[in-house]
C-alpha atoms as a PDB file:
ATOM      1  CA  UNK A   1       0.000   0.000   0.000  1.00  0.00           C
ATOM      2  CA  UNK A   2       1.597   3.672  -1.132  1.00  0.00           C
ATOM      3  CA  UNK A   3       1.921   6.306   0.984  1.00  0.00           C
ATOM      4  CA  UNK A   4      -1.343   8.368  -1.104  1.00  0.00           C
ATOM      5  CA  UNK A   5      -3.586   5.243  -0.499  1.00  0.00           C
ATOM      6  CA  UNK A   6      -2.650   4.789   3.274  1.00  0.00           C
ATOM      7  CA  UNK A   7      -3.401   8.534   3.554  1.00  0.00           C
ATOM      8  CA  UNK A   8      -6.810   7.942   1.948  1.00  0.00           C
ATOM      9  CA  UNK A   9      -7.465   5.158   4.570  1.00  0.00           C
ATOM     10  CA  UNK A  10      -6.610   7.542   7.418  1.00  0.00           C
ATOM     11  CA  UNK A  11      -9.147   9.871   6.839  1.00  0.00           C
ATOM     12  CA  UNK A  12     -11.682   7.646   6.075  1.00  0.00           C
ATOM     13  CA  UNK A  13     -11.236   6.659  10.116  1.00  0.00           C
ATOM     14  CA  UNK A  14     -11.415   9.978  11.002  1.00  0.00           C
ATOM     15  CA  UNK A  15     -14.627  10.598   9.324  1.00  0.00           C
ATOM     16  CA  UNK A  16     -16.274   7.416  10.704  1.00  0.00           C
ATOM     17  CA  UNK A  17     -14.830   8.217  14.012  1.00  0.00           C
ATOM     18  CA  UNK A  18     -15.980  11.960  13.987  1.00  0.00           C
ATOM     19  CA  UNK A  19     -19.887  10.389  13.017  1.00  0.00           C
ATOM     20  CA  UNK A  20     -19.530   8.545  16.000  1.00  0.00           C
ATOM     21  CA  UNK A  21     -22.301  10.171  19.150  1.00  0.00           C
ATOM     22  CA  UNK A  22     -22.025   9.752  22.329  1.00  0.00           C
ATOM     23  CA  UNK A  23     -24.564   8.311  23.939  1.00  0.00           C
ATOM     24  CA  UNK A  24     -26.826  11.087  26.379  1.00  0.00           C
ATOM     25  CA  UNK A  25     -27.862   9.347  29.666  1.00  0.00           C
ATOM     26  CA  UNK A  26     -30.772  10.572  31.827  1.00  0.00           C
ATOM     27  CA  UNK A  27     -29.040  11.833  34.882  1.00  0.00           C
ATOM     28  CA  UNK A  28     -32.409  13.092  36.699  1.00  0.00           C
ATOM     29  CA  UNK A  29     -33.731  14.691  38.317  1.00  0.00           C
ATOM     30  CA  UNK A  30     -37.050  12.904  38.127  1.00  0.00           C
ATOM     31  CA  UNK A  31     -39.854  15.247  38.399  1.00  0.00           C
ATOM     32  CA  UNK A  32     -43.844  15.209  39.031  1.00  0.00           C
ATOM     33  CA  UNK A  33     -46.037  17.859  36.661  1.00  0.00           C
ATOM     34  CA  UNK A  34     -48.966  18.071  35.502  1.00  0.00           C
ATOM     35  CA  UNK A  35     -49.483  16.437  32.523  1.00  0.00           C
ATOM     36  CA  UNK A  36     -51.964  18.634  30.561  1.00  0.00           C
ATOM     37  CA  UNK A  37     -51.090  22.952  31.249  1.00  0.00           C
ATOM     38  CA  UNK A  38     -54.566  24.447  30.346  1.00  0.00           C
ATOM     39  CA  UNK A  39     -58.128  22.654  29.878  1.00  0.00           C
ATOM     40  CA  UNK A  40     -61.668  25.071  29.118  1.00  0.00           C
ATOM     41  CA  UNK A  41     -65.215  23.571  29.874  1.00  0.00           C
ATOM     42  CA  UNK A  42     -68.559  25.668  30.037  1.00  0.00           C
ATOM     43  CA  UNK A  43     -69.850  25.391  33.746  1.00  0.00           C
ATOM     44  CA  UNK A  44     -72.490  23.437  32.574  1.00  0.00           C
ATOM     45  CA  UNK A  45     -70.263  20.542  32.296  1.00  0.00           C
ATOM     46  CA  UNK A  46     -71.746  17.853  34.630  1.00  0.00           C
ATOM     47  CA  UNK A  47     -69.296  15.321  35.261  1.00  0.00           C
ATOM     48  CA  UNK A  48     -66.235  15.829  37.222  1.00  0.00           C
ATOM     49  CA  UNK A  49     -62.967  16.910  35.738  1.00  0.00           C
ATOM     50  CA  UNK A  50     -59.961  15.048  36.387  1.00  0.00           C
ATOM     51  CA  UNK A  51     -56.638  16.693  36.478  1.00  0.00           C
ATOM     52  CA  UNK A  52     -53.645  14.549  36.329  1.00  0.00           C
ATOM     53  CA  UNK A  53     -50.049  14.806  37.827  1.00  0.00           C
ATOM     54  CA  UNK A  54     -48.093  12.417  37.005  1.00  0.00           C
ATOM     55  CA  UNK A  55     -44.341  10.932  38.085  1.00  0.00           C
ATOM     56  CA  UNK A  56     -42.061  11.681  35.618  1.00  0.00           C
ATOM     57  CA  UNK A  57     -39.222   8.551  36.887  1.00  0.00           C
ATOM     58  CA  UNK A  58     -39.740   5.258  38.401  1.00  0.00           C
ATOM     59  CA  UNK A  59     -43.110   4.386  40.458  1.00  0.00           C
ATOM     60  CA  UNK A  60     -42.264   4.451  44.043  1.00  0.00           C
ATOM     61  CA  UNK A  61     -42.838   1.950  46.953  1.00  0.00           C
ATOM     62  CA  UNK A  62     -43.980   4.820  48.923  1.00  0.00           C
ATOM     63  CA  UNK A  63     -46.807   7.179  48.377  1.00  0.00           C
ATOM     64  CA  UNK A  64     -45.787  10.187  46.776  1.00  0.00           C
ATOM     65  CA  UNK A  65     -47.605  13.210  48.610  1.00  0.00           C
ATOM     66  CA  UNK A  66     -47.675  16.721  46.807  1.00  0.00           C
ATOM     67  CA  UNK A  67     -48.730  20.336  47.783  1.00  0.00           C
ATOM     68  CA  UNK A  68     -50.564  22.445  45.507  1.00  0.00           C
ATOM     69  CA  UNK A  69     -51.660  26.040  45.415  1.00  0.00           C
ATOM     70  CA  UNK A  70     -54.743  27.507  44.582  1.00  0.00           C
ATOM     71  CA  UNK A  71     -55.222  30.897  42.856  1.00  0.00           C
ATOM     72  CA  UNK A  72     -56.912  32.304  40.330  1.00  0.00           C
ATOM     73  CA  UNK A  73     -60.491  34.368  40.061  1.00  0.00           C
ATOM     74  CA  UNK A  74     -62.616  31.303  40.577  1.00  0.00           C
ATOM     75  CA  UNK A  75     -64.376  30.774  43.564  1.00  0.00           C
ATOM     76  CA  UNK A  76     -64.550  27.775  45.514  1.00  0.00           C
ATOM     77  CA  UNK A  77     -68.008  26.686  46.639  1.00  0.00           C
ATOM     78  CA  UNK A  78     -69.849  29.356  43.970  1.00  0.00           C
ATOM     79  CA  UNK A  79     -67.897  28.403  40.578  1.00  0.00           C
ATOM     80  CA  UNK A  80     -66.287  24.927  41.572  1.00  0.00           C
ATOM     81  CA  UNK A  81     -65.552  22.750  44.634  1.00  0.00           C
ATOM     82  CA  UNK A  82     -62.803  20.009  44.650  1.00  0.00           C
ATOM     83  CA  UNK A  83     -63.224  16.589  45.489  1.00  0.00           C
ATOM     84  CA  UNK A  84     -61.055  14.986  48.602  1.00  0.00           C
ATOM     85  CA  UNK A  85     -58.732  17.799  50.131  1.00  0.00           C
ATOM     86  CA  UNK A  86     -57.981  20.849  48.528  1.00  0.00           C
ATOM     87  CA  UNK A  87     -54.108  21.353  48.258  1.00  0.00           C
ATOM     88  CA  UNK A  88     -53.389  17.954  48.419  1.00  0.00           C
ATOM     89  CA  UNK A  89     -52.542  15.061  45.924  1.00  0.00           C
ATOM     90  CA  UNK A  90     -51.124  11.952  46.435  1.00  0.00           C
ATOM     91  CA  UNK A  91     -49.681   9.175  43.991  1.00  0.00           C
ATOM     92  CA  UNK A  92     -50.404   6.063  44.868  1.00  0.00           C
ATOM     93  CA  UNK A  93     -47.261   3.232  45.435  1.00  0.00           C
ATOM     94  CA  UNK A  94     -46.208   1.424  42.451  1.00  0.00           C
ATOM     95  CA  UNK A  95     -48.342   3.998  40.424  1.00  0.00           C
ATOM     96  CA  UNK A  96     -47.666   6.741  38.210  1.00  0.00           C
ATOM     97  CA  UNK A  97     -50.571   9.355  38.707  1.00  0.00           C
ATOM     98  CA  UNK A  98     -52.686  11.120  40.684  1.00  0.00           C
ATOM     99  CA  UNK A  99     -55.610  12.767  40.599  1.00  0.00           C
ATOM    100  CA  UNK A 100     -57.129  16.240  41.113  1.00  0.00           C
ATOM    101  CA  UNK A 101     -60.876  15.930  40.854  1.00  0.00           C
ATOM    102  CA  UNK A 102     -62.512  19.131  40.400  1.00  0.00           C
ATOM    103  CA  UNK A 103     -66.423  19.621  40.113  1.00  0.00           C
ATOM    104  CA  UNK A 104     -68.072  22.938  38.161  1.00  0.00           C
ATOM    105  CA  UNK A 105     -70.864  24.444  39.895  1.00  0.00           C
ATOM    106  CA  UNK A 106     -73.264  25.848  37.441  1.00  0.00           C
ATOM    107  CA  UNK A 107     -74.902  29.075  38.424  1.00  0.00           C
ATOM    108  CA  UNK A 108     -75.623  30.086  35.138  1.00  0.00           C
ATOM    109  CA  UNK A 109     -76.725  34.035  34.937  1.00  0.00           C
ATOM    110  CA  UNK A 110     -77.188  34.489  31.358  1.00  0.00           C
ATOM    111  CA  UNK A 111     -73.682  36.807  32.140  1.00  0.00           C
ATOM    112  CA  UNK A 112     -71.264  35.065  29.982  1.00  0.00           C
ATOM    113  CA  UNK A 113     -67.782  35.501  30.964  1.00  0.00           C
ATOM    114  CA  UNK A 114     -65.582  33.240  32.583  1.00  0.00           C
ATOM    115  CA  UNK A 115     -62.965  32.612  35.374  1.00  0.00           C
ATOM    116  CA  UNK A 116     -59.552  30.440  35.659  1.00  0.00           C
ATOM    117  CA  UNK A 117     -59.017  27.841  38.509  1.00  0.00           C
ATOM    118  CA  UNK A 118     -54.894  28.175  38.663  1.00  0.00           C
ATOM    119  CA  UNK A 119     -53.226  24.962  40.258  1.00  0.00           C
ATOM    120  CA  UNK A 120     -49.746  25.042  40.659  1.00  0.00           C
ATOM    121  CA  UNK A 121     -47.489  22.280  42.400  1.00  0.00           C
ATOM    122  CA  UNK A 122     -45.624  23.386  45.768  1.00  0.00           C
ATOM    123  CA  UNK A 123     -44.366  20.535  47.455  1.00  0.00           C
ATOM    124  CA  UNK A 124     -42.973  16.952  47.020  1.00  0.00           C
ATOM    125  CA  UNK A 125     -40.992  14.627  48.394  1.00  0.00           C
ATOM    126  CA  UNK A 126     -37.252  13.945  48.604  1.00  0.00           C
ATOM    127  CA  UNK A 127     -35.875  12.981  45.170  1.00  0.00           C
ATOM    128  CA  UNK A 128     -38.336  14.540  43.001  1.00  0.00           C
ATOM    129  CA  UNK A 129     -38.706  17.929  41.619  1.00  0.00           C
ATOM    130  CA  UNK A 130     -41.452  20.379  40.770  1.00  0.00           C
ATOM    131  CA  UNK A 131     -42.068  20.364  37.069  1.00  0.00           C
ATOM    132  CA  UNK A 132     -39.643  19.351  34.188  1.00  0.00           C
ATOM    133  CA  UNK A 133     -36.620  20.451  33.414  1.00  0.00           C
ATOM    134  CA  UNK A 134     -34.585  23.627  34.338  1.00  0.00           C
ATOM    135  CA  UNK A 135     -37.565  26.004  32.974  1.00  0.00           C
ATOM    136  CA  UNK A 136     -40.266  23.770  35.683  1.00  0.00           C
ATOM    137  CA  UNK A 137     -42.857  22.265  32.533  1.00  0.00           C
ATOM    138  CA  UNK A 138     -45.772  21.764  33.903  1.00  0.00           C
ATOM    139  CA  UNK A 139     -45.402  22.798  37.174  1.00  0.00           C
ATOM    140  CA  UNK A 140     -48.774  25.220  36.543  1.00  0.00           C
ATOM    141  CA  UNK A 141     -52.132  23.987  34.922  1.00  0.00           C
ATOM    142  CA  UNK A 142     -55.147  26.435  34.606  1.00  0.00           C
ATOM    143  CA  UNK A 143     -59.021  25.316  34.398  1.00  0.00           C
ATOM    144  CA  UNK A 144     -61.046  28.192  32.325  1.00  0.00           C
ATOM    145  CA  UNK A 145     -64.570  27.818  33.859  1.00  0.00           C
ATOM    146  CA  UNK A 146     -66.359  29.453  30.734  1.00  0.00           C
ATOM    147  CA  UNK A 147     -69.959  30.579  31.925  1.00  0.00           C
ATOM    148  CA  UNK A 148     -73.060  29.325  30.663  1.00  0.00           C
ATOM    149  CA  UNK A 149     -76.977  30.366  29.657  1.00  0.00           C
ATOM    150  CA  UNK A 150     -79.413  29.826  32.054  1.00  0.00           C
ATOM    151  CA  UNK A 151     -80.722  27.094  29.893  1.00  0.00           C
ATOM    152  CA  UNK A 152     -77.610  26.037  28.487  1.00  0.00           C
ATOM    153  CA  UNK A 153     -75.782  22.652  29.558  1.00  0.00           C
ATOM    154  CA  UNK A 154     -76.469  18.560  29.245  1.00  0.00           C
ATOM    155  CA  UNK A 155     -80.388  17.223  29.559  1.00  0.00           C
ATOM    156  CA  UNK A 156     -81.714  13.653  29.830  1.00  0.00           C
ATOM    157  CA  UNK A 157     -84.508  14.423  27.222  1.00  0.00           C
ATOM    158  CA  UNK A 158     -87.388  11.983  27.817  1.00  0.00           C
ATOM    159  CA  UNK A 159     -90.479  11.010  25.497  1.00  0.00           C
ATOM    160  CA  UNK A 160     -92.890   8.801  26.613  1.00  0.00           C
ATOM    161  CA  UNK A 161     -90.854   5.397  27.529  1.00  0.00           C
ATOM    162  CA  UNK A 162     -87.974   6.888  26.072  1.00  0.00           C
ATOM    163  CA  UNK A 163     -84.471   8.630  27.094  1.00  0.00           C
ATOM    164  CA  UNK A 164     -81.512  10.233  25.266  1.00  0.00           C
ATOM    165  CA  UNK A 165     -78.831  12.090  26.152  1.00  0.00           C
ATOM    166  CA  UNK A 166     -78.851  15.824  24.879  1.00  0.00           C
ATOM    167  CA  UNK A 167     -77.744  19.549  25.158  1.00  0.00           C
ATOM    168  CA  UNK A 168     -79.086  23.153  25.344  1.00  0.00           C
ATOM    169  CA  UNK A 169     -76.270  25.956  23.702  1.00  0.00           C
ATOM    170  CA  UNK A 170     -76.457  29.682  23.093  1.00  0.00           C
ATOM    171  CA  UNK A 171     -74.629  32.543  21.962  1.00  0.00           C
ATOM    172  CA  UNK A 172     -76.884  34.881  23.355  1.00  0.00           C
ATOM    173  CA  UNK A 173     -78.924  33.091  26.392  1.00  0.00           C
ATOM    174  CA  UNK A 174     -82.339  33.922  24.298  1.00  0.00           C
ATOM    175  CA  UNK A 175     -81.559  32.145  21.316  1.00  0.00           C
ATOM    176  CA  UNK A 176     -81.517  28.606  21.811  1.00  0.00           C
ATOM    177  CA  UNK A 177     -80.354  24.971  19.945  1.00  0.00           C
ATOM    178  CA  UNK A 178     -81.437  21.419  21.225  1.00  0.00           C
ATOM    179  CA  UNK A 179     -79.349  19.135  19.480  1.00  0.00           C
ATOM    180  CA  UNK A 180     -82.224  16.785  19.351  1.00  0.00           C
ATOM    181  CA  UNK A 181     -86.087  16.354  20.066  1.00  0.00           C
ATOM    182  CA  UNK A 182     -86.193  12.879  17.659  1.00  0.00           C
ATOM    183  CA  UNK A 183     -86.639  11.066  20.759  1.00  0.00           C
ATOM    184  CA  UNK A 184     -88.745   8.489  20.043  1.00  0.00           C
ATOM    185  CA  UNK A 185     -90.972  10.191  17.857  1.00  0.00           C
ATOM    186  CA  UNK A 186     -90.240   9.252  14.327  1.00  0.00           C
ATOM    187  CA  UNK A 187     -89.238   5.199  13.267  1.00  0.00           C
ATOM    188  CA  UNK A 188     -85.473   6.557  12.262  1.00  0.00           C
ATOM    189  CA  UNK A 189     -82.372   7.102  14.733  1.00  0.00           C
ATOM    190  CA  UNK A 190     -81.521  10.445  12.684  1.00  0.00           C
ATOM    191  CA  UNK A 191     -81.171  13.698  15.092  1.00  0.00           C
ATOM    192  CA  UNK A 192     -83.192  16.592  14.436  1.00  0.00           C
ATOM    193  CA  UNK A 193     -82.228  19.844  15.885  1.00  0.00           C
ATOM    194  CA  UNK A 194     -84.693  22.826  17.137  1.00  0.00           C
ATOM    195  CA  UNK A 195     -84.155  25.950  17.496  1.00  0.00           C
ATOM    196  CA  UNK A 196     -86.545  27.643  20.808  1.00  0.00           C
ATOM    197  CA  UNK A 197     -86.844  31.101  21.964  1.00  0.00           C
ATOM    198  CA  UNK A 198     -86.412  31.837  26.127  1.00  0.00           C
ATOM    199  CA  UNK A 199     -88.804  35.156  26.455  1.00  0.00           C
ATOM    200  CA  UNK A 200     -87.363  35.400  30.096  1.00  0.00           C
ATOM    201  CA  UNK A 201     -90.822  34.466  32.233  1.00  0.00           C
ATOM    202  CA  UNK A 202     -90.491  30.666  32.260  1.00  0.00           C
ATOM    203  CA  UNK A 203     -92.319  30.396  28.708  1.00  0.00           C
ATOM    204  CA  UNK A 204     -90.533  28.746  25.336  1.00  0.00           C
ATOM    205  CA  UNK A 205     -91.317  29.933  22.333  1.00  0.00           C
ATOM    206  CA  UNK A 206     -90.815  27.202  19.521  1.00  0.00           C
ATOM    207  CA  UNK A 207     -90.780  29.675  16.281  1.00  0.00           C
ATOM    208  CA  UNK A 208     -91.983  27.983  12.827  1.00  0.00           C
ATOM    209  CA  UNK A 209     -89.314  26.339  11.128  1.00  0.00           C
ATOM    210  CA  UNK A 210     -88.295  23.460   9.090  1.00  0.00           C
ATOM    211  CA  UNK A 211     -87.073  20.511   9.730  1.00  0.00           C
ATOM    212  CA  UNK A 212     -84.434  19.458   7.156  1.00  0.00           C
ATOM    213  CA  UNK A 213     -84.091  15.474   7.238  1.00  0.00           C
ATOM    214  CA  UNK A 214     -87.622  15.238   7.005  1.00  0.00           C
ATOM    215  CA  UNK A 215     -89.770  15.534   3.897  1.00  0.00           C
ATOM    216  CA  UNK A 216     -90.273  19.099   2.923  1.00  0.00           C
ATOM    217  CA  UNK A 217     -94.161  18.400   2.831  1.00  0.00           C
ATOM    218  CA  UNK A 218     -93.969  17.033   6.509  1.00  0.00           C
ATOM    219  CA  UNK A 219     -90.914  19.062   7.913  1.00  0.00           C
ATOM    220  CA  UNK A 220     -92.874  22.262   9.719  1.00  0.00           C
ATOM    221  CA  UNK A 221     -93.026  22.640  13.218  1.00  0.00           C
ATOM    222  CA  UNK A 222     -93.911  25.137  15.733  1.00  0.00           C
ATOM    223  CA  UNK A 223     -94.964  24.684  19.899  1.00  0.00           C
ATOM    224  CA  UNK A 224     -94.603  26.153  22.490  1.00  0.00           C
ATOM    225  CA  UNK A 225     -92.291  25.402  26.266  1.00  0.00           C
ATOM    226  CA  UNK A 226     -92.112  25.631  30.016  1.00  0.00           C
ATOM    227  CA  UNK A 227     -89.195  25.993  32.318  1.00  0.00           C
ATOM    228  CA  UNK A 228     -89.239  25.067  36.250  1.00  0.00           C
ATOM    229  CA  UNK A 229     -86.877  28.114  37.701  1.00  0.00           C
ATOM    230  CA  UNK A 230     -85.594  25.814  40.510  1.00  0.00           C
ATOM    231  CA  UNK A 231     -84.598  22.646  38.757  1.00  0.00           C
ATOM    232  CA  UNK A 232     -84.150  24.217  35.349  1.00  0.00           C
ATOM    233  CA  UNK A 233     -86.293  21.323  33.813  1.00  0.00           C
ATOM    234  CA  UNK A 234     -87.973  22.198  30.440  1.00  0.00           C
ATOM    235  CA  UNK A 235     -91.003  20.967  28.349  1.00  0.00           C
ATOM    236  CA  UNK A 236     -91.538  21.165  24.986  1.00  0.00           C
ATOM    237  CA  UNK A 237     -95.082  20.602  23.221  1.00  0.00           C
ATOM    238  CA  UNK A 238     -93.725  20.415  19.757  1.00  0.00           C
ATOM    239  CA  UNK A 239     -96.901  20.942  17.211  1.00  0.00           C
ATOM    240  CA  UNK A 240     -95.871  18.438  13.817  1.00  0.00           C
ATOM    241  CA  UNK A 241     -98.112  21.327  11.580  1.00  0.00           C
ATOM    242  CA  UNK A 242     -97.946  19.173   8.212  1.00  0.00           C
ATOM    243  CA  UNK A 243     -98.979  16.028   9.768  1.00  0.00           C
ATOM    244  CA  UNK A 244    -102.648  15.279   9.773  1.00  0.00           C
ATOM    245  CA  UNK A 245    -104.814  16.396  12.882  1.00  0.00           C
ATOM    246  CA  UNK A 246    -101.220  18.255  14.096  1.00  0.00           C
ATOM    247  CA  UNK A 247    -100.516  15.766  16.718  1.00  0.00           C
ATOM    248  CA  UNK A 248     -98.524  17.175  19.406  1.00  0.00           C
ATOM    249  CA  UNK A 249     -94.998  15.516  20.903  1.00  0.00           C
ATOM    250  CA  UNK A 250     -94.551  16.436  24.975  1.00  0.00           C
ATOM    251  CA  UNK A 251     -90.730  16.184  25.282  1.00  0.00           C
ATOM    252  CA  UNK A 252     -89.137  16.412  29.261  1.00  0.00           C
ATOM    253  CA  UNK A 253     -85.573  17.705  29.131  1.00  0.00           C
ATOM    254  CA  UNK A 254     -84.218  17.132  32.494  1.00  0.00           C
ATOM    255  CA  UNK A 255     -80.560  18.572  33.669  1.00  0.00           C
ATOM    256  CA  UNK A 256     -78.167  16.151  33.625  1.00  0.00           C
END
């Protein structure tokens, strides 16, 4: 081998040997965070909310116990209460989460604004750090409690011997959209929206209108509604006007 061709073979080493990387190794610290920064629901969301923080290393033998703040312009016991202790979150031994459980409270006022429920993690035990990293990801996470119509929200809407699960929205809490009164009323699972009027004394009014997945020559109706001021419940008497004799359908919505 020449001295040109052993050249050649050197610095084809060097450039394999300068492609070479050197393997990065998590060092810790492990951390806990939240695992989600911001969530939004309308405080006519029913079901709880669950907020997680989870371990960022190895599950534990031990409980790990945490410390959380609480700020924000939400109010606890008007706009949301939280499950268990507030301030407190624990994840279980040999798991990797806990949980934060946080119920809305909906005192609708037809004012729509909303408020933030700030959480943000305080203490933990020896081992761990707050958040992720050197610039603390996650170490924050903030609820927007968005609020609602008076009417607005989730309903069990009922129909003779029938149920279905439905909801009440508006942009202006007079104006309103069920997302479906085909509860048991027609031989077809397709929804059919309906668009009511609040006039703001416990009366619905159901304004003329047309139903679109129904036959143009059978798609008008027009009724009229009640609304119970202390359990929000509503009924509908929904007037079928191209069907003959105009039979009637009595629909229940019921908050859910």
């Amino acid at each position: 081998m020449n001295r040109i061709q052993t050249l050649c073979w050197f610095l084809i080493l060097v450039a394999f040997a300068g492609c070479e990387t050197t393997p990065i190794i998590f060092s810790g610290p492990y951390f806990v965070r939240f695992t989600e920064a911001v969530e939004s629901r309308k405080e006519s969301y029913s079901k709880p909310i669950q907020i997680e923080v989870h371990n960022g290393g190895p599950a534990r033998d031990q409980d790990i116990n945490i410390t959380y703040n609480i700020s924000g312009d939400a109010r606890e016991g008007v706009d949301y209460t939280i499950t268990g202790t507030p301030g407190q979150v624990t994840i279980p031994a040999g798991e990797y989460f806990g949980i934060i459980e946080v119920q809305l409270i909906n005192n609708a006022n037809n004012i729509i604004r909303s408020q933030d429920l700030i959480l943000t993690l305080h203490t933990v035990g020896t081992g761990l750090q707050i958040g992720q990293g050197q610039s603390a990801i996650g170490k924050a996470f903030t609820l927007t409690i968005v609020d609602d119509c008076i009417l607005g929200g989730s309903y069990i809407g009922v129909q003779g011997s029938v149920t279905s699960d439905v909801s009440v929205t508006s942009s202006d809490c007079e104006a309103y959209t069920l997302s479906n009164w085909n509860i048991g009323v027609f031989n077809t699972t397709l929804e059919m929206d309906l668009h009511f009027i609040d006039n703001g004394d416990n009366t619905i009014t159901i304004p003329q209108q047309e139903e679109e997945v129904l036959d143009p020559t059978l798609a008008t109706i027009i009724g009229t509604g009640v609304v119970d001021p202390l359990t929000r419940k509503i009924i509908l008497t929904i007037t079928l006007v191209d069907f003959d004799n105009q039979p009637e359908v009595i629909l229940t919505l019921n908050p859910d």
